[in-house]
C-alpha atoms as a PDB file:
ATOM      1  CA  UNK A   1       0.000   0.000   0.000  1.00  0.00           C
ATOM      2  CA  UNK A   2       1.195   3.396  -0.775  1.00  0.00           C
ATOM      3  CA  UNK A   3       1.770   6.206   1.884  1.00  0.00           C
ATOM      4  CA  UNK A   4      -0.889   8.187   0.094  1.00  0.00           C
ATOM      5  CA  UNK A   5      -3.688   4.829   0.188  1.00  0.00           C
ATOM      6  CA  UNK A   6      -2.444   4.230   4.178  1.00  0.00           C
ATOM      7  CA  UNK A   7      -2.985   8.124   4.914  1.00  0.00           C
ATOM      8  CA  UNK A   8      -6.556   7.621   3.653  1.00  0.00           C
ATOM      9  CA  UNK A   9      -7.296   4.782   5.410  1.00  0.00           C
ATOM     10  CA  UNK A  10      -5.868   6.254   8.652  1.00  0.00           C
ATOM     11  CA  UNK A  11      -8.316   9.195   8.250  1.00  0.00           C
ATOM     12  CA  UNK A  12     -11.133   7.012   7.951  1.00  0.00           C
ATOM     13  CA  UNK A  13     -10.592   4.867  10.616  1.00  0.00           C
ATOM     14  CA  UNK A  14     -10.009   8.585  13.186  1.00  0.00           C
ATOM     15  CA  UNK A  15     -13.051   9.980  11.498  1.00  0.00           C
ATOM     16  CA  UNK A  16     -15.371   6.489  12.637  1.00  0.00           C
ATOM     17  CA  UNK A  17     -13.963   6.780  16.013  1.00  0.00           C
ATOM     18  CA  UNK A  18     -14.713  10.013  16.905  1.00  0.00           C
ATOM     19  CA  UNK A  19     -18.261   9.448  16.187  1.00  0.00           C
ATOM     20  CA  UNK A  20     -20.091   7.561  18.683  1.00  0.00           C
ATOM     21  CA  UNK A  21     -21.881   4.676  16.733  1.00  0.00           C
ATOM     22  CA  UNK A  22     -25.015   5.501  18.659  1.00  0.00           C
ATOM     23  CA  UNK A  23     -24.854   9.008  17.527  1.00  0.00           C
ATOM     24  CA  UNK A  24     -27.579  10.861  15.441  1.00  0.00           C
ATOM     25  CA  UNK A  25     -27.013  13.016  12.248  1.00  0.00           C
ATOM     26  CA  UNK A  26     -29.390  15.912  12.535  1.00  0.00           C
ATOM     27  CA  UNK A  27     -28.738  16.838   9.109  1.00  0.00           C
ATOM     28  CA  UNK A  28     -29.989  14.389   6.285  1.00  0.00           C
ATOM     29  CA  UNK A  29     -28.602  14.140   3.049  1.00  0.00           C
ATOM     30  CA  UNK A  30     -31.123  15.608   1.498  1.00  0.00           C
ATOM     31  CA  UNK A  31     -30.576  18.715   3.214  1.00  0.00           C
ATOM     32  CA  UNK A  32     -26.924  18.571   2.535  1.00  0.00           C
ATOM     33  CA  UNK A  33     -27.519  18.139  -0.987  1.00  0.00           C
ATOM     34  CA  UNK A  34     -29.951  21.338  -1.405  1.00  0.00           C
ATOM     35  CA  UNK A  35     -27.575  23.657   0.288  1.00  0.00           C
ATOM     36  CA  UNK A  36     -24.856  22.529  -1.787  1.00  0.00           C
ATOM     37  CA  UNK A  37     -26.385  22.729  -4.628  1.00  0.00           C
ATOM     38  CA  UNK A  38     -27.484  25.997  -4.152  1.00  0.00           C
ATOM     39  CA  UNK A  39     -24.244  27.402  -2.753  1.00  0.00           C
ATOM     40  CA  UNK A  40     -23.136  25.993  -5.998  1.00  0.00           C
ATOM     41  CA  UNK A  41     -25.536  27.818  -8.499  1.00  0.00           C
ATOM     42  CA  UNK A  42     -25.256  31.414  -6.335  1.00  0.00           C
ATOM     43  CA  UNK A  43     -21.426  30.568  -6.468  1.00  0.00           C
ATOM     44  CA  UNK A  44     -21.028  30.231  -2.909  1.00  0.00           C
ATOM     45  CA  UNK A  45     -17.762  28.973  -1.814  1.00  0.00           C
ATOM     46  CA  UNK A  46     -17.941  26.389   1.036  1.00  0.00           C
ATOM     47  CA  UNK A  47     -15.300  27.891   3.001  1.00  0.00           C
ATOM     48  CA  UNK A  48     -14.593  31.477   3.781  1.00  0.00           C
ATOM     49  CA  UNK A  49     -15.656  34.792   4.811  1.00  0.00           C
ATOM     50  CA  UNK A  50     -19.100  34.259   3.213  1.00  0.00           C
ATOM     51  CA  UNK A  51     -18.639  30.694   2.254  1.00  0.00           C
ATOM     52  CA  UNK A  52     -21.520  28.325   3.161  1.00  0.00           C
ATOM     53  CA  UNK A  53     -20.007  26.603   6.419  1.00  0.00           C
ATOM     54  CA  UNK A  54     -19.404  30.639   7.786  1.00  0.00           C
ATOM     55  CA  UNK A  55     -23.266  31.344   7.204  1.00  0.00           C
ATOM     56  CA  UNK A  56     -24.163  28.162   8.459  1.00  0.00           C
ATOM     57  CA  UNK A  57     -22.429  28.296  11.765  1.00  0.00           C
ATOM     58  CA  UNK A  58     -23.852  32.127  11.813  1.00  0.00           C
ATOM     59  CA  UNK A  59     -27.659  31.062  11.077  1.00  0.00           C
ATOM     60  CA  UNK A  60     -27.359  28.386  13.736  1.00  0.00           C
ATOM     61  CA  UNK A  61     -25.977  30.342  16.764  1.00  0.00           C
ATOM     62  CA  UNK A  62     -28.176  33.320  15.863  1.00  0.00           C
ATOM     63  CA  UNK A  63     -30.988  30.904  16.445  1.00  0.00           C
ATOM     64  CA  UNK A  64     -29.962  29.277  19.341  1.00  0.00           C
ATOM     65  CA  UNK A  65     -29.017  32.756  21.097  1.00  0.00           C
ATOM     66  CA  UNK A  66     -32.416  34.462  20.240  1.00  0.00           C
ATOM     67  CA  UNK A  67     -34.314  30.498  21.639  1.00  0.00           C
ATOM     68  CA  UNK A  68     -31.583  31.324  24.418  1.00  0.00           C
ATOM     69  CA  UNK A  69     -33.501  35.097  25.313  1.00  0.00           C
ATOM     70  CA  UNK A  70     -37.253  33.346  24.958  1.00  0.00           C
ATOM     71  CA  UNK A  71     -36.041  31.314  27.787  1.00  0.00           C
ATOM     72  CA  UNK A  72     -34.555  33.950  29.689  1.00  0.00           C
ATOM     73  CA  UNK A  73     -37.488  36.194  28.996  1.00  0.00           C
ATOM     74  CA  UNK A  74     -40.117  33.879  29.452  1.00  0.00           C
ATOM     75  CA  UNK A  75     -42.142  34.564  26.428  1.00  0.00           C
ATOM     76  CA  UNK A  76     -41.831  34.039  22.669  1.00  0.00           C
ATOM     77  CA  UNK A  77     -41.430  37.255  20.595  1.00  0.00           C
ATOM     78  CA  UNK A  78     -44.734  39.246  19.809  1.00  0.00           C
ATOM     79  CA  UNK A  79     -46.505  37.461  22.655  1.00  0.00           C
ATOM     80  CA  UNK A  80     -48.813  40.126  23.970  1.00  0.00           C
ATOM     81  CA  UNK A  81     -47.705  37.895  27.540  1.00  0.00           C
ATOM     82  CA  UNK A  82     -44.338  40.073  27.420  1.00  0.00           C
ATOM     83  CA  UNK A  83     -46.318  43.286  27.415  1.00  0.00           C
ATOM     84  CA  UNK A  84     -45.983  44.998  30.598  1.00  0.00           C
ATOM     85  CA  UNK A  85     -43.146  42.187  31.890  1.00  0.00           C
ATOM     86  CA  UNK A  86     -40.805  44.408  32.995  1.00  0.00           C
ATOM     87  CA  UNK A  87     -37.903  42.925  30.335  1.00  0.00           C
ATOM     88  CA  UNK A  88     -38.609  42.863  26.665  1.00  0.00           C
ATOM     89  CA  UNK A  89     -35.978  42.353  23.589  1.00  0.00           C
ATOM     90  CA  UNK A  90     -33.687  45.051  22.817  1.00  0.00           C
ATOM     91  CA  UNK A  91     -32.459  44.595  19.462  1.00  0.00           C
ATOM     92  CA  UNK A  92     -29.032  43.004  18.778  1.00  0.00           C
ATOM     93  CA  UNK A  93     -24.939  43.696  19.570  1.00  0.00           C
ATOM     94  CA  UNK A  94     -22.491  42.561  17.308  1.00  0.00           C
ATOM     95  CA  UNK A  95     -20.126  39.926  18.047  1.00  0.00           C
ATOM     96  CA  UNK A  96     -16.999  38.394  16.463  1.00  0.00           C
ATOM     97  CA  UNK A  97     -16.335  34.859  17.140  1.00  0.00           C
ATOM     98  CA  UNK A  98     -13.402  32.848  15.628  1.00  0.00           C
ATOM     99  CA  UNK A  99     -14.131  29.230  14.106  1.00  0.00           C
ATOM    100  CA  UNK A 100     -12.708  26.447  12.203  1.00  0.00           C
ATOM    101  CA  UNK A 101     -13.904  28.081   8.991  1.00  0.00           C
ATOM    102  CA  UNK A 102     -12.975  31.638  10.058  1.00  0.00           C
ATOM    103  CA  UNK A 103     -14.330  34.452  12.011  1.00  0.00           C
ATOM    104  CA  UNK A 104     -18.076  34.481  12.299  1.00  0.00           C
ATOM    105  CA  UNK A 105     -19.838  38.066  12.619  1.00  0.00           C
ATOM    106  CA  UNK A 106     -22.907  37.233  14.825  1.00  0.00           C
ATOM    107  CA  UNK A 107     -26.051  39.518  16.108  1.00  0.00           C
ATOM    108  CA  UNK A 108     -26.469  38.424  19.726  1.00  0.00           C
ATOM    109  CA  UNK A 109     -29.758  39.409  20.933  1.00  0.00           C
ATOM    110  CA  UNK A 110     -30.197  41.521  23.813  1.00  0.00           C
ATOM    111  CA  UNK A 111     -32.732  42.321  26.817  1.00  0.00           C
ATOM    112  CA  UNK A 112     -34.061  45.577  27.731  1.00  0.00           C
ATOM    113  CA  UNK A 113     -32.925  44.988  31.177  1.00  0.00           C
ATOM    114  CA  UNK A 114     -28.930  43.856  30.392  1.00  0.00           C
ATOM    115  CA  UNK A 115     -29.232  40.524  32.700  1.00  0.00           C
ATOM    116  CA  UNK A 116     -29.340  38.271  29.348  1.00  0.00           C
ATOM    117  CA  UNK A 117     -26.185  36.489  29.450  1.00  0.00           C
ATOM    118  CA  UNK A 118     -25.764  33.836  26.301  1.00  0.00           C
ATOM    119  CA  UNK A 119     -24.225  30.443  27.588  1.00  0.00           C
ATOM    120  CA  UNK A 120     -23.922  29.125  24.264  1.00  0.00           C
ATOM    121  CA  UNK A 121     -21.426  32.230  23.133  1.00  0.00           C
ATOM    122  CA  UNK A 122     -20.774  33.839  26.301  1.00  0.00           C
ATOM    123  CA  UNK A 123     -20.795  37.700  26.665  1.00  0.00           C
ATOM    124  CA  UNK A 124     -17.668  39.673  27.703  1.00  0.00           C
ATOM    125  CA  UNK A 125     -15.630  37.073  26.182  1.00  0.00           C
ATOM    126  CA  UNK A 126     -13.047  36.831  23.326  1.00  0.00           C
ATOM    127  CA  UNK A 127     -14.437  33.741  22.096  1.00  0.00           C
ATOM    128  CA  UNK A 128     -13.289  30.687  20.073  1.00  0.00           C
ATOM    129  CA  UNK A 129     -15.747  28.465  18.364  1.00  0.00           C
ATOM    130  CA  UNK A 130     -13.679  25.693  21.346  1.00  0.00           C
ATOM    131  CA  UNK A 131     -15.452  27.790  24.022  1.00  0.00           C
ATOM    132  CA  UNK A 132     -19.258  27.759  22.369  1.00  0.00           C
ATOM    133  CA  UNK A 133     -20.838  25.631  24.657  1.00  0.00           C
ATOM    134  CA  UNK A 134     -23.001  22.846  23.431  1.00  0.00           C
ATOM    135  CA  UNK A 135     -22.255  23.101  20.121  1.00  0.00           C
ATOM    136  CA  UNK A 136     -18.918  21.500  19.447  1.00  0.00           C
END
Protein backbone atom coordinates (compact mmCIF):
# COMPACT_ATOMS: atom_id res chain seq x y z
CA UNK A 1 0.00 0.00 0.00
CA UNK A 2 1.19 3.40 -0.77
CA UNK A 3 1.77 6.21 1.88
CA UNK A 4 -0.89 8.19 0.09
CA UNK A 5 -3.69 4.83 0.19
CA UNK A 6 -2.44 4.23 4.18
CA UNK A 7 -2.98 8.12 4.91
CA UNK A 8 -6.56 7.62 3.65
CA UNK A 9 -7.30 4.78 5.41
CA UNK A 10 -5.87 6.25 8.65
CA UNK A 11 -8.32 9.20 8.25
CA UNK A 12 -11.13 7.01 7.95
CA UNK A 13 -10.59 4.87 10.62
CA UNK A 14 -10.01 8.58 13.19
CA UNK A 15 -13.05 9.98 11.50
CA UNK A 16 -15.37 6.49 12.64
CA UNK A 17 -13.96 6.78 16.01
CA UNK A 18 -14.71 10.01 16.91
CA UNK A 19 -18.26 9.45 16.19
CA UNK A 20 -20.09 7.56 18.68
CA UNK A 21 -21.88 4.68 16.73
CA UNK A 22 -25.01 5.50 18.66
CA UNK A 23 -24.85 9.01 17.53
CA UNK A 24 -27.58 10.86 15.44
CA UNK A 25 -27.01 13.02 12.25
CA UNK A 26 -29.39 15.91 12.53
CA UNK A 27 -28.74 16.84 9.11
CA UNK A 28 -29.99 14.39 6.29
CA UNK A 29 -28.60 14.14 3.05
CA UNK A 30 -31.12 15.61 1.50
CA UNK A 31 -30.58 18.72 3.21
CA UNK A 32 -26.92 18.57 2.53
CA UNK A 33 -27.52 18.14 -0.99
CA UNK A 34 -29.95 21.34 -1.41
CA UNK A 35 -27.58 23.66 0.29
CA UNK A 36 -24.86 22.53 -1.79
CA UNK A 37 -26.39 22.73 -4.63
CA UNK A 38 -27.48 26.00 -4.15
CA UNK A 39 -24.24 27.40 -2.75
CA UNK A 40 -23.14 25.99 -6.00
CA UNK A 41 -25.54 27.82 -8.50
CA UNK A 42 -25.26 31.41 -6.33
CA UNK A 43 -21.43 30.57 -6.47
CA UNK A 44 -21.03 30.23 -2.91
CA UNK A 45 -17.76 28.97 -1.81
CA UNK A 46 -17.94 26.39 1.04
CA UNK A 47 -15.30 27.89 3.00
CA UNK A 48 -14.59 31.48 3.78
CA UNK A 49 -15.66 34.79 4.81
CA UNK A 50 -19.10 34.26 3.21
CA UNK A 51 -18.64 30.69 2.25
CA UNK A 52 -21.52 28.32 3.16
CA UNK A 53 -20.01 26.60 6.42
CA UNK A 54 -19.40 30.64 7.79
CA UNK A 55 -23.27 31.34 7.20
CA UNK A 56 -24.16 28.16 8.46
CA UNK A 57 -22.43 28.30 11.77
CA UNK A 58 -23.85 32.13 11.81
CA UNK A 59 -27.66 31.06 11.08
CA UNK A 60 -27.36 28.39 13.74
CA UNK A 61 -25.98 30.34 16.76
CA UNK A 62 -28.18 33.32 15.86
CA UNK A 63 -30.99 30.90 16.44
CA UNK A 64 -29.96 29.28 19.34
CA UNK A 65 -29.02 32.76 21.10
CA UNK A 66 -32.42 34.46 20.24
CA UNK A 67 -34.31 30.50 21.64
CA UNK A 68 -31.58 31.32 24.42
CA UNK A 69 -33.50 35.10 25.31
CA UNK A 70 -37.25 33.35 24.96
CA UNK A 71 -36.04 31.31 27.79
CA UNK A 72 -34.56 33.95 29.69
CA UNK A 73 -37.49 36.19 29.00
CA UNK A 74 -40.12 33.88 29.45
CA UNK A 75 -42.14 34.56 26.43
CA UNK A 76 -41.83 34.04 22.67
CA UNK A 77 -41.43 37.26 20.59
CA UNK A 78 -44.73 39.25 19.81
CA UNK A 79 -46.51 37.46 22.66
CA UNK A 80 -48.81 40.13 23.97
CA UNK A 81 -47.70 37.89 27.54
CA UNK A 82 -44.34 40.07 27.42
CA UNK A 83 -46.32 43.29 27.41
CA UNK A 84 -45.98 45.00 30.60
CA UNK A 85 -43.15 42.19 31.89
CA UNK A 86 -40.80 44.41 32.99
CA UNK A 87 -37.90 42.92 30.33
CA UNK A 88 -38.61 42.86 26.66
CA UNK A 89 -35.98 42.35 23.59
CA UNK A 90 -33.69 45.05 22.82
CA UNK A 91 -32.46 44.59 19.46
CA UNK A 92 -29.03 43.00 18.78
CA UNK A 93 -24.94 43.70 19.57
CA UNK A 94 -22.49 42.56 17.31
CA UNK A 95 -20.13 39.93 18.05
CA UNK A 96 -17.00 38.39 16.46
CA UNK A 97 -16.33 34.86 17.14
CA UNK A 98 -13.40 32.85 15.63
CA UNK A 99 -14.13 29.23 14.11
CA UNK A 100 -12.71 26.45 12.20
CA UNK A 101 -13.90 28.08 8.99
CA UNK A 102 -12.98 31.64 10.06
CA UNK A 103 -14.33 34.45 12.01
CA UNK A 104 -18.08 34.48 12.30
CA UNK A 105 -19.84 38.07 12.62
CA UNK A 106 -22.91 37.23 14.82
CA UNK A 107 -26.05 39.52 16.11
CA UNK A 108 -26.47 38.42 19.73
CA UNK A 109 -29.76 39.41 20.93
CA UNK A 110 -30.20 41.52 23.81
CA UNK A 111 -32.73 42.32 26.82
CA UNK A 112 -34.06 45.58 27.73
CA UNK A 113 -32.92 44.99 31.18
CA UNK A 114 -28.93 43.86 30.39
CA UNK A 115 -29.23 40.52 32.70
CA UNK A 116 -29.34 38.27 29.35
CA UNK A 117 -26.19 36.49 29.45
CA UNK A 118 -25.76 33.84 26.30
CA UNK A 119 -24.22 30.44 27.59
CA UNK A 120 -23.92 29.13 24.26
CA UNK A 121 -21.43 32.23 23.13
CA UNK A 122 -20.77 33.84 26.30
CA UNK A 123 -20.79 37.70 26.66
CA UNK A 124 -17.67 39.67 27.70
CA UNK A 125 -15.63 37.07 26.18
CA UNK A 126 -13.05 36.83 23.33
CA UNK A 127 -14.44 33.74 22.10
CA UNK A 128 -13.29 30.69 20.07
CA UNK A 129 -15.75 28.47 18.36
CA UNK A 130 -13.68 25.69 21.35
CA UNK A 131 -15.45 27.79 24.02
CA UNK A 132 -19.26 27.76 22.37
CA UNK A 133 -20.84 25.63 24.66
CA UNK A 134 -23.00 22.85 23.43
CA UNK A 135 -22.25 23.10 20.12
CA UNK A 136 -18.92 21.50 19.45
Amino acid sequence: MDSGAAEGTALAENSRRARPPDAVSLVDGETLDALLERAHGEGVELLGPDGLLGQLTKAVLERALREELTCHLGYEKGDPAGAGSGNSRNGTTPKRIRTGVGSVDLDVPRDRNGDFEPQIVPKGRDCHFLCVRGVV
